[in-house]
PDB file of N, CA and C in Angstrom:
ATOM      1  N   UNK A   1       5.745   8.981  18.084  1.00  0.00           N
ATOM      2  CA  UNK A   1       4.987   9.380  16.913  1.00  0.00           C
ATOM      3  C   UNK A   1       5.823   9.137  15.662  1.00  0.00           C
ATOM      4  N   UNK A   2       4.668   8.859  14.938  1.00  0.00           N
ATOM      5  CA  UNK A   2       5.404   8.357  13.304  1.00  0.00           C
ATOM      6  C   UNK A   2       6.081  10.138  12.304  1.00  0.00           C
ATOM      7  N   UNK A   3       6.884   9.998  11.807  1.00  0.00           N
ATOM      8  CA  UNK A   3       7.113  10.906  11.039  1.00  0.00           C
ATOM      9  C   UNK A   3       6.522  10.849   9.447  1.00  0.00           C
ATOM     10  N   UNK A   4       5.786  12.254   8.560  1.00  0.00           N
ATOM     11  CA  UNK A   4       5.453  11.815   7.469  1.00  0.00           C
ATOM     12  C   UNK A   4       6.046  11.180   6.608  1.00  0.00           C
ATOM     13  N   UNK A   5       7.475  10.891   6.930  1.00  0.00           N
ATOM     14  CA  UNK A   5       8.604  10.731   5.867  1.00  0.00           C
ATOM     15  C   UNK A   5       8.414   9.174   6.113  1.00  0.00           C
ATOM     16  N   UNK A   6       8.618   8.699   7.146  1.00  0.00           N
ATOM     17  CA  UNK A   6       8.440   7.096   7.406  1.00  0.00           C
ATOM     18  C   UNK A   6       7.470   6.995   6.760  1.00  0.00           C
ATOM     19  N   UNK A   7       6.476   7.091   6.926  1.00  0.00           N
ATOM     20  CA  UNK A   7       4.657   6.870   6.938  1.00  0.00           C
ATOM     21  C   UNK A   7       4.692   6.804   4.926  1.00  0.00           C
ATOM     22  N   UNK A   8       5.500   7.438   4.670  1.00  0.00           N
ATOM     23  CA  UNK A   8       5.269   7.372   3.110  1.00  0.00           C
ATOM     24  C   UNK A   8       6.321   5.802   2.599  1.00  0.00           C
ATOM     25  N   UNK A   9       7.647   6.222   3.444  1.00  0.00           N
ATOM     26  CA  UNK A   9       8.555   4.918   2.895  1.00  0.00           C
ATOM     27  C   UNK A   9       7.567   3.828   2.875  1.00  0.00           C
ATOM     28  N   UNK A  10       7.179   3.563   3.952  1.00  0.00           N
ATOM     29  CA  UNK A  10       6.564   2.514   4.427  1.00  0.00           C
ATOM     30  C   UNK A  10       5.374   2.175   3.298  1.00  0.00           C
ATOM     31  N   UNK A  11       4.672   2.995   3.021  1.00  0.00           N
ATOM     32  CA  UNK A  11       3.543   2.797   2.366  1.00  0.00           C
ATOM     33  C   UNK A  11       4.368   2.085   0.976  1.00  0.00           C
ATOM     34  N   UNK A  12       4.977   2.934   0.186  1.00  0.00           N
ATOM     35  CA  UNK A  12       5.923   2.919  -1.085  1.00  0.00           C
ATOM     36  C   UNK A  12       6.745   1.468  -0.930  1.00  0.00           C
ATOM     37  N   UNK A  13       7.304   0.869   0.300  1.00  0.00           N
ATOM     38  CA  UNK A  13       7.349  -0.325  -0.093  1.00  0.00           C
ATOM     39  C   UNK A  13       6.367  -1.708   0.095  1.00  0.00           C
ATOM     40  N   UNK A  14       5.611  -1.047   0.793  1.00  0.00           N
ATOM     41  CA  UNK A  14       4.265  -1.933   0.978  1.00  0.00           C
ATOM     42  C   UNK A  14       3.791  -2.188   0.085  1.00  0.00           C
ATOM     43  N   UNK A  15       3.294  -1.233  -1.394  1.00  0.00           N
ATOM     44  CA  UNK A  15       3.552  -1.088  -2.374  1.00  0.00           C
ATOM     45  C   UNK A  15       3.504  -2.024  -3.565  1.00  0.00           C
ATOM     46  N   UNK A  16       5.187  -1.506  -3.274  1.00  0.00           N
ATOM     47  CA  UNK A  16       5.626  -2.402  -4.228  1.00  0.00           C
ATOM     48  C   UNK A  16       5.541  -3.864  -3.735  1.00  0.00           C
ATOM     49  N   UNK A  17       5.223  -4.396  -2.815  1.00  0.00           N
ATOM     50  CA  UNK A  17       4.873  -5.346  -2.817  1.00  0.00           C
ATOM     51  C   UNK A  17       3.755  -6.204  -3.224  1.00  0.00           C
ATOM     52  N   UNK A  18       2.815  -5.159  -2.624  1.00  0.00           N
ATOM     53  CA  UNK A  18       1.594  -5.695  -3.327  1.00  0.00           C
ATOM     54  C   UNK A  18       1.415  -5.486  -4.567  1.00  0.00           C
ATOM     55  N   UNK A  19       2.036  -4.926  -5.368  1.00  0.00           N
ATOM     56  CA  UNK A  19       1.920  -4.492  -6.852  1.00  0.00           C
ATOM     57  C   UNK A  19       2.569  -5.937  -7.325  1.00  0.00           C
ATOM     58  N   UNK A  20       3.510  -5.848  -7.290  1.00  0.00           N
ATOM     59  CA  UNK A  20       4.076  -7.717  -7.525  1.00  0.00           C
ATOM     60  C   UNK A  20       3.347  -8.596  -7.334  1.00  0.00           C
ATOM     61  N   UNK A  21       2.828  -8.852  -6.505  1.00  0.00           N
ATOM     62  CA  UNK A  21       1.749 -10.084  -5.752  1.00  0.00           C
ATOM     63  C   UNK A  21       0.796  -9.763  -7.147  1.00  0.00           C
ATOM     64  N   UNK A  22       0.423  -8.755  -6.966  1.00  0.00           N
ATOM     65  CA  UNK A  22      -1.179  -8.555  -7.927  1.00  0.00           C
ATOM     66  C   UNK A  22      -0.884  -8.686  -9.238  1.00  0.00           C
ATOM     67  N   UNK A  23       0.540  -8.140  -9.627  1.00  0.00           N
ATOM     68  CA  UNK A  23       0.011  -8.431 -11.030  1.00  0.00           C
ATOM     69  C   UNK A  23       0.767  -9.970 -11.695  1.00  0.00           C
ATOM     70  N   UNK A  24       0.944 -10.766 -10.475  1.00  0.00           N
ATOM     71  CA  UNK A  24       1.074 -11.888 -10.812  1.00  0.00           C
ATOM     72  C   UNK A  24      -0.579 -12.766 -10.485  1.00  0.00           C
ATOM     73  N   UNK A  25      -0.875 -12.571  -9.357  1.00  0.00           N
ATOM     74  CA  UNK A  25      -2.397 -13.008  -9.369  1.00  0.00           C
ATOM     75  C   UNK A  25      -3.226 -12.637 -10.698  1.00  0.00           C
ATOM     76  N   UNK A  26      -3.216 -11.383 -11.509  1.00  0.00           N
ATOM     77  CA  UNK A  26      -3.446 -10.853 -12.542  1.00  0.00           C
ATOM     78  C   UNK A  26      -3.161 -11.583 -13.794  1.00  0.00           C
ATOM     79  N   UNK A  27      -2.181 -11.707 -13.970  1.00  0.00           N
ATOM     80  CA  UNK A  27      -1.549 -12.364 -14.896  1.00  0.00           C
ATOM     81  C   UNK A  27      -2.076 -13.840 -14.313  1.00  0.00           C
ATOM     82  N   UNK A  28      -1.594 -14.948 -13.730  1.00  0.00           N
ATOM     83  CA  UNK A  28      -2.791 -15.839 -13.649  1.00  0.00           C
ATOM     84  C   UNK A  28      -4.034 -15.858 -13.727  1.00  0.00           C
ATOM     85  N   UNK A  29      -5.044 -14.980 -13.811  1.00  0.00           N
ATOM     86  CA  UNK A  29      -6.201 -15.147 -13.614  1.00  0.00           C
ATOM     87  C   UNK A  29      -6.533 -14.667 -15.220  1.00  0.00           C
ATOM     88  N   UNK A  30      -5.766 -13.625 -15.931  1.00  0.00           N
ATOM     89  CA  UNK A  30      -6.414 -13.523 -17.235  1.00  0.00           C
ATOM     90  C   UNK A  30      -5.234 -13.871 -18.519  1.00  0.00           C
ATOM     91  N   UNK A  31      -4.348 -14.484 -18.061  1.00  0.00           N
ATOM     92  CA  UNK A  31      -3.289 -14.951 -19.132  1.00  0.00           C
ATOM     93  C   UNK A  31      -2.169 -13.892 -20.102  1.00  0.00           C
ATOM     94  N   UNK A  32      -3.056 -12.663 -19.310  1.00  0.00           N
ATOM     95  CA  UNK A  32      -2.325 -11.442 -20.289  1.00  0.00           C
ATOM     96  C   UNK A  32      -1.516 -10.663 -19.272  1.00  0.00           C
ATOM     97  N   UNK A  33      -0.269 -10.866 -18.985  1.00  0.00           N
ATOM     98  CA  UNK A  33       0.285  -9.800 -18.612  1.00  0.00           C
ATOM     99  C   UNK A  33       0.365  -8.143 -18.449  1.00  0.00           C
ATOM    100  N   UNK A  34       0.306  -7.771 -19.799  1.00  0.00           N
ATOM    101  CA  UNK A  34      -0.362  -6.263 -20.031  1.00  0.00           C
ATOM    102  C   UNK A  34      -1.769  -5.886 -18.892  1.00  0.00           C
ATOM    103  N   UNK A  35      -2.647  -6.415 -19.316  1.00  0.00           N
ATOM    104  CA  UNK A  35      -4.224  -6.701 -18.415  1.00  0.00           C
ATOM    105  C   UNK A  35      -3.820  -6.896 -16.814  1.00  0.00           C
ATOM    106  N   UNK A  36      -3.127  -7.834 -16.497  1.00  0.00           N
ATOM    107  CA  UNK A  36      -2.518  -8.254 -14.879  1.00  0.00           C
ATOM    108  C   UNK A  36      -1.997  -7.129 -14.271  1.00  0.00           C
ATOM    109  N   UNK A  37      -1.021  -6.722 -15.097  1.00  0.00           N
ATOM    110  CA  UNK A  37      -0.380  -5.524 -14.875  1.00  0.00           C
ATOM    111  C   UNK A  37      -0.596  -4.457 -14.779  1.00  0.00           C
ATOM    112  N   UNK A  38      -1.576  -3.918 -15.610  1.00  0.00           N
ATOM    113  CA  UNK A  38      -2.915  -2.793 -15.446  1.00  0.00           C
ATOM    114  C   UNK A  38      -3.755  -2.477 -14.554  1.00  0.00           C
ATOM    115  N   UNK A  39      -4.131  -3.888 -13.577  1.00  0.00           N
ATOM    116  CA  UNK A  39      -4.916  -4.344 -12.436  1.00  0.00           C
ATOM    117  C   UNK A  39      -3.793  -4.391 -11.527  1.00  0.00           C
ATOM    118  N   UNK A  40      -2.590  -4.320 -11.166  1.00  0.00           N
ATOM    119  CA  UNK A  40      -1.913  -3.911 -10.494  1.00  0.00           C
ATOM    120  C   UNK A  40      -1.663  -3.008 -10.211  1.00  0.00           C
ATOM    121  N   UNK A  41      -1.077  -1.634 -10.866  1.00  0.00           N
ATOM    122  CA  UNK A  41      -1.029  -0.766 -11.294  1.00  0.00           C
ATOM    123  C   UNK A  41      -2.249   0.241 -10.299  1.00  0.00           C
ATOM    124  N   UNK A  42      -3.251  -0.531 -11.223  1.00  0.00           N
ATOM    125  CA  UNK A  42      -4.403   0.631 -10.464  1.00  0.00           C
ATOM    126  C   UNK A  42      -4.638   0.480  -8.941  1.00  0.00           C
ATOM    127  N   UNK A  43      -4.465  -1.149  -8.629  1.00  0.00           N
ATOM    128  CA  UNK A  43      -4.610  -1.203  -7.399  1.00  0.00           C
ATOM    129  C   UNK A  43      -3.504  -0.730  -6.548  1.00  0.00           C
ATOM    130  N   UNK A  44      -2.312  -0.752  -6.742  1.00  0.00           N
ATOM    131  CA  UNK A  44      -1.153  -0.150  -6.237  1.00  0.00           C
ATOM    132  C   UNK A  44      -1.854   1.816  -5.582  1.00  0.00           C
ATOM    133  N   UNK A  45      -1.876   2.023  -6.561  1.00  0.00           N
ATOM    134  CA  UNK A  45      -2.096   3.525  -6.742  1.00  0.00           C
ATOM    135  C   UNK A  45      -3.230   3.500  -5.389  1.00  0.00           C
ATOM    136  N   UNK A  46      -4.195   3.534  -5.668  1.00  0.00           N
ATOM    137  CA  UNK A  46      -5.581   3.199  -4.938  1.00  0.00           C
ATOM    138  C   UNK A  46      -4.685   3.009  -3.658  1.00  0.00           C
ATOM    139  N   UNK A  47      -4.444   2.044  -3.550  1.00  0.00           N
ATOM    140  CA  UNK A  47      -3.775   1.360  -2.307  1.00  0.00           C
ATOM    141  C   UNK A  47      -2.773   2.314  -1.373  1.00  0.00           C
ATOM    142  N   UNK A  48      -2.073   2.776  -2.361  1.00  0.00           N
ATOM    143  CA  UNK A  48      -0.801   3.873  -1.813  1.00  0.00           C
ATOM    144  C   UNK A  48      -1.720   5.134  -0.823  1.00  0.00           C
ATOM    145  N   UNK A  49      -2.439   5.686  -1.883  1.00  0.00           N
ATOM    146  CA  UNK A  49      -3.256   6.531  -1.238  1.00  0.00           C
ATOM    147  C   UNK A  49      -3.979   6.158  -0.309  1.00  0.00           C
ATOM    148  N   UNK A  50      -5.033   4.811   0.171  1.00  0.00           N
ATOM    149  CA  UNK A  50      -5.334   4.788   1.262  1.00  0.00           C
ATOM    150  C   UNK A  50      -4.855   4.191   2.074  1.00  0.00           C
ATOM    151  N   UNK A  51      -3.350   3.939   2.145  1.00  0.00           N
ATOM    152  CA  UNK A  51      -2.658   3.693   3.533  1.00  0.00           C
ATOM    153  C   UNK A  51      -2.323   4.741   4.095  1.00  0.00           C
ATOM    154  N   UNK A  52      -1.953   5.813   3.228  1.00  0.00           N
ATOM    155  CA  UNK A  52      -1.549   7.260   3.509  1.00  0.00           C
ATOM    156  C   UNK A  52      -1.980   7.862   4.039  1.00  0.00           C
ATOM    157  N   UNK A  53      -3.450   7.943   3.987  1.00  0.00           N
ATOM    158  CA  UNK A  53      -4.453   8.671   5.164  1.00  0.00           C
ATOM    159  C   UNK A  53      -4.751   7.535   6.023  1.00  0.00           C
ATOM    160  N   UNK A  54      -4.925   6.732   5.899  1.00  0.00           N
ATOM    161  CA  UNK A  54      -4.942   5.221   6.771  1.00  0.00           C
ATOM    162  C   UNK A  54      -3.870   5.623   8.357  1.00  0.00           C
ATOM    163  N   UNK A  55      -2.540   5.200   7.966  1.00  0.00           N
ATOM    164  CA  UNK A  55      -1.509   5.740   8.477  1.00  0.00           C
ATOM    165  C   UNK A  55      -1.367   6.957   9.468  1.00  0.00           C
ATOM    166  N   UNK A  56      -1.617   7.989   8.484  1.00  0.00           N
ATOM    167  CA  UNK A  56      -1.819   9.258   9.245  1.00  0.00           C
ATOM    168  C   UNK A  56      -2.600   9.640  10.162  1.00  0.00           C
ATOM    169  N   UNK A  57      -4.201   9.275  10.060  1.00  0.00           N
ATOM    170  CA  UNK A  57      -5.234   9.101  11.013  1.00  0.00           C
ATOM    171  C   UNK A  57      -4.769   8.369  12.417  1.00  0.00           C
ATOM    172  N   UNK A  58      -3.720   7.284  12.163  1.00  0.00           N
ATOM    173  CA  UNK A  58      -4.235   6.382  13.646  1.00  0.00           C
ATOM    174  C   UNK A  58      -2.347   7.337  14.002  1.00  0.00           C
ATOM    175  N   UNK A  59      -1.785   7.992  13.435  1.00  0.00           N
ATOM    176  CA  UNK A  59      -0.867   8.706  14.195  1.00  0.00           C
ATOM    177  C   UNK A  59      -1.492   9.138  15.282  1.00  0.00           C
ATOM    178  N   UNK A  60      -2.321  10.040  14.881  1.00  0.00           N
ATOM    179  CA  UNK A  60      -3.650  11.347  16.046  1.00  0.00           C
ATOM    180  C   UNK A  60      -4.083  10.432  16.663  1.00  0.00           C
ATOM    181  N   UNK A  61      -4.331   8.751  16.913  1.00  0.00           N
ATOM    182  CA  UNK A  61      -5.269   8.054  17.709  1.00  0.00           C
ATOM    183  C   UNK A  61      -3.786   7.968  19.133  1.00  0.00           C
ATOM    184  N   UNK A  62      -4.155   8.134  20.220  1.00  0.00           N
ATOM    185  CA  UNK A  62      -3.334   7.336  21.327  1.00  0.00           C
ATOM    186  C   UNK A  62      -3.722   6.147  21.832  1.00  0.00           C
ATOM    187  N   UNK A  63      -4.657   5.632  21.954  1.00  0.00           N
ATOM    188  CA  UNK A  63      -5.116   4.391  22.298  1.00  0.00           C
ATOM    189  C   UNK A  63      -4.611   3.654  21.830  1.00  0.00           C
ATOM    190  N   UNK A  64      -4.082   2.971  23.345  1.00  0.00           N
ATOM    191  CA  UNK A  64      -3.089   1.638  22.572  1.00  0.00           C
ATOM    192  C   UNK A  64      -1.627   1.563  22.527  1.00  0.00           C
ATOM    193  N   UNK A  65      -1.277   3.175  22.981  1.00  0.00           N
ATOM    194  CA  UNK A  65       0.254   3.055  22.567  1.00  0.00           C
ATOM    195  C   UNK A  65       0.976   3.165  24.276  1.00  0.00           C
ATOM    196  N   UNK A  66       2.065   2.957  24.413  1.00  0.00           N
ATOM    197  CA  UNK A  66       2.815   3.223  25.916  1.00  0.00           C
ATOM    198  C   UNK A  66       3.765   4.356  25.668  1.00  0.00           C
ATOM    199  N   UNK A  67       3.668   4.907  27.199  1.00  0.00           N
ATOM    200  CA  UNK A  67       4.581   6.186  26.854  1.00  0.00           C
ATOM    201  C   UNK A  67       5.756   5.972  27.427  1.00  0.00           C
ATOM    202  N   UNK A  68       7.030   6.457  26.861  1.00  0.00           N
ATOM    203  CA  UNK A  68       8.043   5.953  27.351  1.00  0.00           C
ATOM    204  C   UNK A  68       8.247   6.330  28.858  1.00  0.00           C
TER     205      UNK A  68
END
């Protein structure tokens, strides 16, 4: 089983990854950095939060996993 403490790292650099990705897709798509970055931003956030319960939910699932 996952611990909440992982389950958050994990999310937080997942993150920041996709926050990079996006607000460069962002910034290509509307020329404004500020704007790209804003659309990152929000999607980051959004995002953080539903991996978090994402995550947590399939902890409680066993299907699928082997026991040592």
């Amino acid at each position: 089983m996952e611990t909440g403490r992982r389950t958050v790292v994990k999310a937080v650099l997942w993150n920041l990854l996709g926050l990079t990705v996006m607000a460069l897709v962002g910034f290509a798509a509307t020329g404004s950095m500020a704007l790209g970055g804003g659309m990152a931003v929000v999607n980051a956030a959004l995002g953080f939060v539903v991996y978090l319960i994402y995550e947590r939910i399939w902890t409680r699932i066993s299907w699928g996993r082997v026991q040592p």
